[in-house]
Each structure stands twice: as C-alpha cells, then as structure tokens.
C-alpha atoms as a PDB file:
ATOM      1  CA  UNK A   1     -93.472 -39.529 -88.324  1.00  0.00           C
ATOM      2  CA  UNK A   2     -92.943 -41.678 -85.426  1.00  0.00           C
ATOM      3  CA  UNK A   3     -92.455 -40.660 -81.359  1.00  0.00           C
ATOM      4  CA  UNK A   4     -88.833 -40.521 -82.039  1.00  0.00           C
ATOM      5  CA  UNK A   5     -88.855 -38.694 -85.261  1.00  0.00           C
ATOM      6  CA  UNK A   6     -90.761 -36.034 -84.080  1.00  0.00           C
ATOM      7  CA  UNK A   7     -88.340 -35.516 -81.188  1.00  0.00           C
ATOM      8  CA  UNK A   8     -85.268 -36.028 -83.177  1.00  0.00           C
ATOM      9  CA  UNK A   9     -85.787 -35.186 -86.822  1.00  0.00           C
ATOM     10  CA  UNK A  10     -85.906 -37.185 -89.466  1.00  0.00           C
ATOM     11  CA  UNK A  11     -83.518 -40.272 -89.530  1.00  0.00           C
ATOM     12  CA  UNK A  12     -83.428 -43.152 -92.285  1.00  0.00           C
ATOM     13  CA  UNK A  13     -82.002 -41.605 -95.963  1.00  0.00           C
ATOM     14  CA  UNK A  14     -83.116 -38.246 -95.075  1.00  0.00           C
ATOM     15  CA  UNK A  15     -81.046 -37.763 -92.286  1.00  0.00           C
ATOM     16  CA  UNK A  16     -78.167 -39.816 -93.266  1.00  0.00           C
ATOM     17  CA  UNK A  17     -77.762 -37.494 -96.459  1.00  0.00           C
ATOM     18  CA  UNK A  18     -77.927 -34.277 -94.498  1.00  0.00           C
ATOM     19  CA  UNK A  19     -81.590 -33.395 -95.709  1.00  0.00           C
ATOM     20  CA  UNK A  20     -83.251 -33.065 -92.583  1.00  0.00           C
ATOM     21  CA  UNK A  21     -83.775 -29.388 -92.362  1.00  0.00           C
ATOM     22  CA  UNK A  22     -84.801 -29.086 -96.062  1.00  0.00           C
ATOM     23  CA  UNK A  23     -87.177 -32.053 -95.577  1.00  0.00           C
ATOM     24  CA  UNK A  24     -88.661 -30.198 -91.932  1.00  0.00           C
ATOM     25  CA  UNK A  25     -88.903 -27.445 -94.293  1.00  0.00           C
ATOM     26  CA  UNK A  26     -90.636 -28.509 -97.698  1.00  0.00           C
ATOM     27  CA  UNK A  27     -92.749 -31.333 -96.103  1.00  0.00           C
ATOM     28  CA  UNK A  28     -95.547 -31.666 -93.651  1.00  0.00           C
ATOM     29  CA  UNK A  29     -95.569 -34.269 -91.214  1.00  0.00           C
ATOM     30  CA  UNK A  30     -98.503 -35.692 -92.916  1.00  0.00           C
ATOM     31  CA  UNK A  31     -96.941 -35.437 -96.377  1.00  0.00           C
ATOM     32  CA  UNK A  32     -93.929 -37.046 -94.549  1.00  0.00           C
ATOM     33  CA  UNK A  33     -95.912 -39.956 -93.467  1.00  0.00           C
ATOM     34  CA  UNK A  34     -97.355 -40.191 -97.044  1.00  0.00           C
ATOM     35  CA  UNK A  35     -93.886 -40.454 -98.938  1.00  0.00           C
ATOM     36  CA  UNK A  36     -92.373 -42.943 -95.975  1.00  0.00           C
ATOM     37  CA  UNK A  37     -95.083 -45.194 -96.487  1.00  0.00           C
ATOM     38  CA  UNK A  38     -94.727 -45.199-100.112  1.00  0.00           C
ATOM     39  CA  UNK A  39     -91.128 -45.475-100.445  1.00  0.00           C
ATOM     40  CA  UNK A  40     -90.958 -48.426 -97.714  1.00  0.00           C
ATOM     41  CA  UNK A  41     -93.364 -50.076 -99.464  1.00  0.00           C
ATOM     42  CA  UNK A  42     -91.473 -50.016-103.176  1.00  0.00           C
ATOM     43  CA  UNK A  43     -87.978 -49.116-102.593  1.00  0.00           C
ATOM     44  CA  UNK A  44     -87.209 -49.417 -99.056  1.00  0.00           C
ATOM     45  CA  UNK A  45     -83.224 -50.637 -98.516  1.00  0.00           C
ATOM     46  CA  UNK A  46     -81.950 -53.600 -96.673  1.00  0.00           C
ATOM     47  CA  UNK A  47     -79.192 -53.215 -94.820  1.00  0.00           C
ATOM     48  CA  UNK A  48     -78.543 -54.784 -91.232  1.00  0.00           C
ATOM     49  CA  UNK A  49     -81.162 -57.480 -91.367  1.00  0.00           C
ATOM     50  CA  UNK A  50     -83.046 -53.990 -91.206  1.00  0.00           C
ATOM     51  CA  UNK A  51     -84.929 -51.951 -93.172  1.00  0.00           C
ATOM     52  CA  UNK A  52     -83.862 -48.319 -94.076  1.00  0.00           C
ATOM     53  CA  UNK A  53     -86.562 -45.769 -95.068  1.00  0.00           C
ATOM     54  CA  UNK A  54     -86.727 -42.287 -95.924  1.00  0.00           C
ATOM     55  CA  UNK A  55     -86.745 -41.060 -92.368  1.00  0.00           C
ATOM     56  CA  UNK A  56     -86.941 -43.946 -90.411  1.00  0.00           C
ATOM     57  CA  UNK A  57     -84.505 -46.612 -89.913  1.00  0.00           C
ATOM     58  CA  UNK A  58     -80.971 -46.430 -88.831  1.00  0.00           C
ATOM     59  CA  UNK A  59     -77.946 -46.430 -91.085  1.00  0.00           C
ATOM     60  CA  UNK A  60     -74.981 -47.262 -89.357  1.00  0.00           C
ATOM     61  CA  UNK A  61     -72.463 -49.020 -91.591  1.00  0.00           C
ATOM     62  CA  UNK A  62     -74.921 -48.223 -94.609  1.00  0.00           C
ATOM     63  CA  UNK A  63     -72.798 -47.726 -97.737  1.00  0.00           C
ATOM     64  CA  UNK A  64     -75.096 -45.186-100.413  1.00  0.00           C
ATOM     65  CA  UNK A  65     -74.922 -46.340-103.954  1.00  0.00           C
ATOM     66  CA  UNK A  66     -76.000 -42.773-104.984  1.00  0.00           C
ATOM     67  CA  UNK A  67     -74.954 -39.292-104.273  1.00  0.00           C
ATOM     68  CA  UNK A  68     -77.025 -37.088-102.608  1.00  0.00           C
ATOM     69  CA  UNK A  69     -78.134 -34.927-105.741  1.00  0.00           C
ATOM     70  CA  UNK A  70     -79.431 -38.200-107.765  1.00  0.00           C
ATOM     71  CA  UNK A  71     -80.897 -39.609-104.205  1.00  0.00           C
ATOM     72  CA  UNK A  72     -82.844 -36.464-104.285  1.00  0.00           C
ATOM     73  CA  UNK A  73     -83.791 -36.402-107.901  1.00  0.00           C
ATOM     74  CA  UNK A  74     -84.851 -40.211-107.739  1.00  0.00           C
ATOM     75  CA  UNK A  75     -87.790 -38.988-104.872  1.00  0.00           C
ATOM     76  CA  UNK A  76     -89.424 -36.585-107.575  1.00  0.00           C
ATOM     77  CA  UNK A  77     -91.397 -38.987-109.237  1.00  0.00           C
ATOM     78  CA  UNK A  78     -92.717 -39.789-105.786  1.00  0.00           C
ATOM     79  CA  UNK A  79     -93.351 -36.766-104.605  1.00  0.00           C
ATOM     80  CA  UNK A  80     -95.388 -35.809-107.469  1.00  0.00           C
ATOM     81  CA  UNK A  81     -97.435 -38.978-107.078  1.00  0.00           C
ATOM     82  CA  UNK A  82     -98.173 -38.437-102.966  1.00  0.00           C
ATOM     83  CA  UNK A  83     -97.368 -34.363-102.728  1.00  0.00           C
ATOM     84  CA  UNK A  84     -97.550 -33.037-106.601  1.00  0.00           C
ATOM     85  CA  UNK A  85     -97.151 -29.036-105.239  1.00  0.00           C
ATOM     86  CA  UNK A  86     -93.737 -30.045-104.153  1.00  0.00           C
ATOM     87  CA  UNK A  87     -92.412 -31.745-106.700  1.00  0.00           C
ATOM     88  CA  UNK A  88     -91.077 -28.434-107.878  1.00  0.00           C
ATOM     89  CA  UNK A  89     -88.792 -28.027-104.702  1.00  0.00           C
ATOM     90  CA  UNK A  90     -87.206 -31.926-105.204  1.00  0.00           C
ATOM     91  CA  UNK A  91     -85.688 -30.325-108.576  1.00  0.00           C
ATOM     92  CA  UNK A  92     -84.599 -27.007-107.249  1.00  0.00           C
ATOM     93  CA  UNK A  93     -82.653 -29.269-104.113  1.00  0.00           C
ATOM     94  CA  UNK A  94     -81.632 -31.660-106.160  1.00  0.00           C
ATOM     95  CA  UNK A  95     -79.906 -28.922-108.578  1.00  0.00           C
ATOM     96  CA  UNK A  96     -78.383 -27.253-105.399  1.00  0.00           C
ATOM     97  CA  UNK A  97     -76.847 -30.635-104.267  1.00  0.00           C
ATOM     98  CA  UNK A  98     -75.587 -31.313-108.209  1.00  0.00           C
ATOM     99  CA  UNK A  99     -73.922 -27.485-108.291  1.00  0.00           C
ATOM    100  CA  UNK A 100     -72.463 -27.945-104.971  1.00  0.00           C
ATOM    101  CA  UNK A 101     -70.627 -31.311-105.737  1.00  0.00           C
ATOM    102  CA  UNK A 102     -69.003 -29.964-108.854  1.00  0.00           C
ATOM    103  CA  UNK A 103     -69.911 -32.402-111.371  1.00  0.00           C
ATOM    104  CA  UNK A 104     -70.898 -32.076-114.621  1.00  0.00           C
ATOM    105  CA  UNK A 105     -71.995 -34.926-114.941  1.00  0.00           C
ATOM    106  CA  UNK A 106     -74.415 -35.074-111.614  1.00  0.00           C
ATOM    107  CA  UNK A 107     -75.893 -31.512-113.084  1.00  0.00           C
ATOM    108  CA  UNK A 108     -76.617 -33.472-116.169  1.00  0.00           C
ATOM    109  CA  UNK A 109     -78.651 -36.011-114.656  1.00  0.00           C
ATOM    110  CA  UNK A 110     -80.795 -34.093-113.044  1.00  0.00           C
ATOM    111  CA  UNK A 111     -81.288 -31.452-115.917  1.00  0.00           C
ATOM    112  CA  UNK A 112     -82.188 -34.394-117.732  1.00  0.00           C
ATOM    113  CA  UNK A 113     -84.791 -36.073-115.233  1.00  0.00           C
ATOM    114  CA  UNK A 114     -85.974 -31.783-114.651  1.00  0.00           C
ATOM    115  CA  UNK A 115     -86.907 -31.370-118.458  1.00  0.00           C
ATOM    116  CA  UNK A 116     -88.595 -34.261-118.395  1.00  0.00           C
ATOM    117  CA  UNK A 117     -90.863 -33.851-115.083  1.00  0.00           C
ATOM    118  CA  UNK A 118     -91.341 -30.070-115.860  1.00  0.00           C
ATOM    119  CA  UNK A 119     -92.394 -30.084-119.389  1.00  0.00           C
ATOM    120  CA  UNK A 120     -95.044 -33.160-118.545  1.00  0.00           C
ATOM    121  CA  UNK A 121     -96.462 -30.515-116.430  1.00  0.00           C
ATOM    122  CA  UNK A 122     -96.295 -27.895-119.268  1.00  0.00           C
ATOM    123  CA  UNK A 123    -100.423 -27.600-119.440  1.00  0.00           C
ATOM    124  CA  UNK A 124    -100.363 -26.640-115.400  1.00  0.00           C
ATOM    125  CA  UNK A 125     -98.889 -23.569-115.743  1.00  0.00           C
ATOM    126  CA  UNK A 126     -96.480 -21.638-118.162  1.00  0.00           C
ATOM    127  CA  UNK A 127     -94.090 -21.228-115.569  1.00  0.00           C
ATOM    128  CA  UNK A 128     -92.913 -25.087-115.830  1.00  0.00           C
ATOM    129  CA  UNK A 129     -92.622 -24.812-120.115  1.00  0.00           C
ATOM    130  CA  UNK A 130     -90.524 -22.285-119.140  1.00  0.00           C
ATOM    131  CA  UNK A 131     -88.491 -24.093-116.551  1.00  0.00           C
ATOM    132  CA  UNK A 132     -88.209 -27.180-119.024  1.00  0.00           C
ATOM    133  CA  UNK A 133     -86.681 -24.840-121.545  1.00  0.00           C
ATOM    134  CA  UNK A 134     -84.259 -23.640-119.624  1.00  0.00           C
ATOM    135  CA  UNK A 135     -82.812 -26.703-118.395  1.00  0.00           C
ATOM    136  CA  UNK A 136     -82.920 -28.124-122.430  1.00  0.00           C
ATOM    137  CA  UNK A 137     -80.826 -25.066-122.914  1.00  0.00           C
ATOM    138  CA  UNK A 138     -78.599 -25.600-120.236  1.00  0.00           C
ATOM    139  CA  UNK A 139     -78.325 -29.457-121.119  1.00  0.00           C
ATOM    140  CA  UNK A 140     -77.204 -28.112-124.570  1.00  0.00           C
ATOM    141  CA  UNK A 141     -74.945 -25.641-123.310  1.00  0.00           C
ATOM    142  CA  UNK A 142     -73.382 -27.427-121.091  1.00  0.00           C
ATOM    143  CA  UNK A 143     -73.227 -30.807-123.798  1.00  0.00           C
ATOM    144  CA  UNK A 144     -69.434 -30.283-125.423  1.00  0.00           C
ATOM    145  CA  UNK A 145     -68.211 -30.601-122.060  1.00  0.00           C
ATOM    146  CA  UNK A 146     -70.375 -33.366-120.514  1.00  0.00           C
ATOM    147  CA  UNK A 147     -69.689 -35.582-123.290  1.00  0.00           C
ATOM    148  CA  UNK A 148     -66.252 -35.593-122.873  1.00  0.00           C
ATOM    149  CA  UNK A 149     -66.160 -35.941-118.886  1.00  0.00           C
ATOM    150  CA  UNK A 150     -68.514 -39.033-120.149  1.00  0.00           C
ATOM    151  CA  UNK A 151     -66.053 -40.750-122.352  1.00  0.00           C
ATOM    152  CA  UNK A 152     -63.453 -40.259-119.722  1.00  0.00           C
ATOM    153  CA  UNK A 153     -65.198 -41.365-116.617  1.00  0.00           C
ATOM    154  CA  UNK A 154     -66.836 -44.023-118.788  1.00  0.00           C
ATOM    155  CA  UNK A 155     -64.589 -45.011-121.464  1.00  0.00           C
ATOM    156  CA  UNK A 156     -65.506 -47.392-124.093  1.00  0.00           C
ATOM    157  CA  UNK A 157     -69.184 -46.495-123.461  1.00  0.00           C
ATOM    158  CA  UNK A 158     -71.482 -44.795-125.995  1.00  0.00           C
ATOM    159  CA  UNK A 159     -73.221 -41.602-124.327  1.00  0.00           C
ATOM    160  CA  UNK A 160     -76.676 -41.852-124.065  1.00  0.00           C
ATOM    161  CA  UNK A 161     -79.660 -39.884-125.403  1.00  0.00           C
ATOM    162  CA  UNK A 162     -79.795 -36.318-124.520  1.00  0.00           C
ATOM    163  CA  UNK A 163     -82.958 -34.676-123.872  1.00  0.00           C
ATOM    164  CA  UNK A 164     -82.209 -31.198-124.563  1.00  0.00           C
ATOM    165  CA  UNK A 165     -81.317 -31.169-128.119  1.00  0.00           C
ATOM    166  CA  UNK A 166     -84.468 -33.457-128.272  1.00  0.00           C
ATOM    167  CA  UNK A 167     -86.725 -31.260-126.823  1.00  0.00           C
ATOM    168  CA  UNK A 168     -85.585 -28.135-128.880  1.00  0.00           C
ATOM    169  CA  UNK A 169     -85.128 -29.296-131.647  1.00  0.00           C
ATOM    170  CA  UNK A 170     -89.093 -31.156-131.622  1.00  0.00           C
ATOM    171  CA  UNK A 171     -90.273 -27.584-130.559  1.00  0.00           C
ATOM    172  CA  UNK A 172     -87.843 -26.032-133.233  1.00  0.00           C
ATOM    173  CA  UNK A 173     -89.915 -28.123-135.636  1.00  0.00           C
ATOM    174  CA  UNK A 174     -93.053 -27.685-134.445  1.00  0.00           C
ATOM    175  CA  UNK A 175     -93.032 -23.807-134.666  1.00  0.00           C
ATOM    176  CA  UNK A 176     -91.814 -24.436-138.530  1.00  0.00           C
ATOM    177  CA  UNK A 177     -87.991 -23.439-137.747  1.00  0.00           C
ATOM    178  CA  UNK A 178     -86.731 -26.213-139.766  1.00  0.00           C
ATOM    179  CA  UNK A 179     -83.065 -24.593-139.636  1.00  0.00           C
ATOM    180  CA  UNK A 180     -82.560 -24.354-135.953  1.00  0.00           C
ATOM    181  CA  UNK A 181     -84.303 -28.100-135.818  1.00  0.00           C
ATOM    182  CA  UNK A 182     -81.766 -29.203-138.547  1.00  0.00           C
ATOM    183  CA  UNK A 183     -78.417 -27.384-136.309  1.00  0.00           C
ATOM    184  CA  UNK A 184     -79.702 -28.562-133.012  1.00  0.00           C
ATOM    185  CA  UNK A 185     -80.176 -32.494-134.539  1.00  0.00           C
ATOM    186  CA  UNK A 186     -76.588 -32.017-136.382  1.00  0.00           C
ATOM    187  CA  UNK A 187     -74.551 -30.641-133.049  1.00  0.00           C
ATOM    188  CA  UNK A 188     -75.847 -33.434-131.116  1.00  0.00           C
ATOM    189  CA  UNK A 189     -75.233 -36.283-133.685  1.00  0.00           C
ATOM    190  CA  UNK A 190     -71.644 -34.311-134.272  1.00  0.00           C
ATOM    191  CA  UNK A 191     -71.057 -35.084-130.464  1.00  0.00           C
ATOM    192  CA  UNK A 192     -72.203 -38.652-130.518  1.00  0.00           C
ATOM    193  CA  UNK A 193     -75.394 -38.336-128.434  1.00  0.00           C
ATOM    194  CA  UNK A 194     -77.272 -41.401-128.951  1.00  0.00           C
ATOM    195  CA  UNK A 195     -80.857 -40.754-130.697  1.00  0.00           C
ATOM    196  CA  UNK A 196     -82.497 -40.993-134.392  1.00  0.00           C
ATOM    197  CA  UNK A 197     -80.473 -37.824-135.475  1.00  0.00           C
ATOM    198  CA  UNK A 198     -79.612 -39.334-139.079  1.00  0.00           C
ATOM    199  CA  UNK A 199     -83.853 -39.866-139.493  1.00  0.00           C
ATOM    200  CA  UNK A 200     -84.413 -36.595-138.193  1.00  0.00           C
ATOM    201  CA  UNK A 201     -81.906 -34.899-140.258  1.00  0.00           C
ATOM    202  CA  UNK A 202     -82.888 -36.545-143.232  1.00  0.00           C
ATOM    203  CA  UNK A 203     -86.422 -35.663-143.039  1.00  0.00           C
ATOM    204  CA  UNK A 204     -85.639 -31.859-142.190  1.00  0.00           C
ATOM    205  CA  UNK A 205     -83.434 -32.115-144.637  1.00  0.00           C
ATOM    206  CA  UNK A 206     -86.195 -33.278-147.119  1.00  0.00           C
ATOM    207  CA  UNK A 207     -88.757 -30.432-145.967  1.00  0.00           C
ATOM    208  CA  UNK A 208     -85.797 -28.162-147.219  1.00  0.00           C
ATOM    209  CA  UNK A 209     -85.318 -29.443-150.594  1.00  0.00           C
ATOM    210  CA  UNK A 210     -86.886 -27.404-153.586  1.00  0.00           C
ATOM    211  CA  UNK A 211     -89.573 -29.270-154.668  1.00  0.00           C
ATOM    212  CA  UNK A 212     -88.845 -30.743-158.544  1.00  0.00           C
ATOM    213  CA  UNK A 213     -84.736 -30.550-157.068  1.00  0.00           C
END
C-alpha cells in the first residue's frame, strides 16, 4: 500500500464499506498490493474524473451499486487468483455481512457463489466438499422462502437457477440414490427454479421404471 495507506488504513472500496480492519486482518500488505493492482487494472470504478480502487482512491460522493456482502463476495474470485489460502475468509465475511443485513435474498447470493467456489476446490481438501454441502443444504432449506421474497422484490421475473438442488441432487445421482435425486429435482421444479428439471426427472424417472413395464 501506498505512504498514506500505511499511515491511515486502507481507503478506496475497502474503507468506504467499513472493511478496513477485516482487510488489515486477513491480508498482507504484499497480498494487498497484489489484489489492488489487479482489481485497478480490470474493474477499477470511475467516479470524480478519478479512479476508485480497492484501498486507494477517495470516494466522496461515490454512490455503491452493491451492498457490502455481494461487494465482498464479487473479490473471491480474485482473491483466489492472487491469494488462493484466503479465498476461504472472502466467503466466511461475505456470509457475516449477508446475515447481518437481514436478507434472504443477499444470503442467497452468496451461498450460491460459496457452493460454487468451495466445491471447485473439493480435490484440495475434504473440508471444502464439506463446506459446499452445507451451503447446497442451506440454499435448499432456505429455497420456499427465497423464492417468494424473489417474486415480490422482482415481480414478473422468472427466478433463476439454483445451485443447491443442483448440486444434491447430481451427487444424489451419482451415489445411485435415484429417489432423493428424483425429490430434490421435483421440489425445485415445484418452486419454479429455473433448470432442466423436466429432463432430469424424466430420465430418473426412466432408471426407475421396471424394465419390460
């Protein structure tokens, strides 16, 4: 970080969201140099005539199009490109930030985006199959209610796909549970979750069937 930066902490999105003493925290200066340079470079914001980074820049009159729980999940797939250890603590702040706000919808998002990341990373260690699971089961859990705070917030608007009856029900399959597969594709095509639920149904369906029936 810059002269400045060190004194002060970061500034730029970091410190305009509040993140500064997680980012001190979780980050070396180093790594912090790493991920500015990288996010300047691809996603840096105009705003001023200026340029806002991730802790440099300031952002007086700066309006953020996201809230502070998707800001943070949107960083994981750069952290895991420049500091891959950390990538871990991105989705454990970014779940904080979604449980503190209250919405359903925010803890959604980032289950989604944690599922995918963590079970990517399944072959590293058992520990992040494990974590993937239990944010598909979560996502699923948590589904009823999500899709309808969707339709309402977004009305008129078909939800989108849902990765944690995906994921279970694919692993359902693959361990030769063809019923739980078949319940988890039904509940989410029941709800409206956008997806090939009717193919995969179908074809469960088919692996039931007697053969000669």
């Amino acid at each position: 970080m810059g002269l400045l930066s060190n004194i002060m902490g970061p500034q730029g999105l970091i410190g305009h969201y509040g993140l500064t003493d997680w980012w001190l925290t979780v980050f070396t200066p180093q790594e912090s140099d790493a991920l500015e340079s990288e996010y300047t470079q691809s996603r840096g914001t105009a705003a001023g005539g200026g340029l806002i980074g991730l802790t440099r820049g300031m952002v007086q009159g700066f309006t953020p199009k996201q809230s502070p729980a998707r800001f943070v999940a949107g960083l994981a797939p750069l952290v895991d490109e420049v500091a891959h250890d950390k990538e871990p603590a991105v989705w454990a702040k970014a779940e904080e930030l979604a449980l503190a706000s209250g919405s359903l919808l925010e803890l959604h998002a980032v289950y989604s985006g944690s599922v995918t990341a963590f079970y990517a990373r399944r072959a590293e260690d058992e520990q992040y199959m494990q974590a993937a699971l239990s944010a598909a089961e979560e996502l699923v859990r948590m589904a009823p209610e999500v899709a309808e705070e969707y339709r309402r917030q977004r009305p008129g608007r078909d939800l989108p796909p849902h990765r944690g009856f995906k994921l279970l029900a694919v692993l359902a399959e693959k361990r030769d549970d063809d019923d739980e597969a078949l319940s988890l594709c039904r509940q989410a095509q029941e709800q409206g979750w956008a997806g090939d639920w009717d193919a995969r149904i179908a074809r469960l369906e088919e692996k039931q069937r007697p053969e000669g029936g």
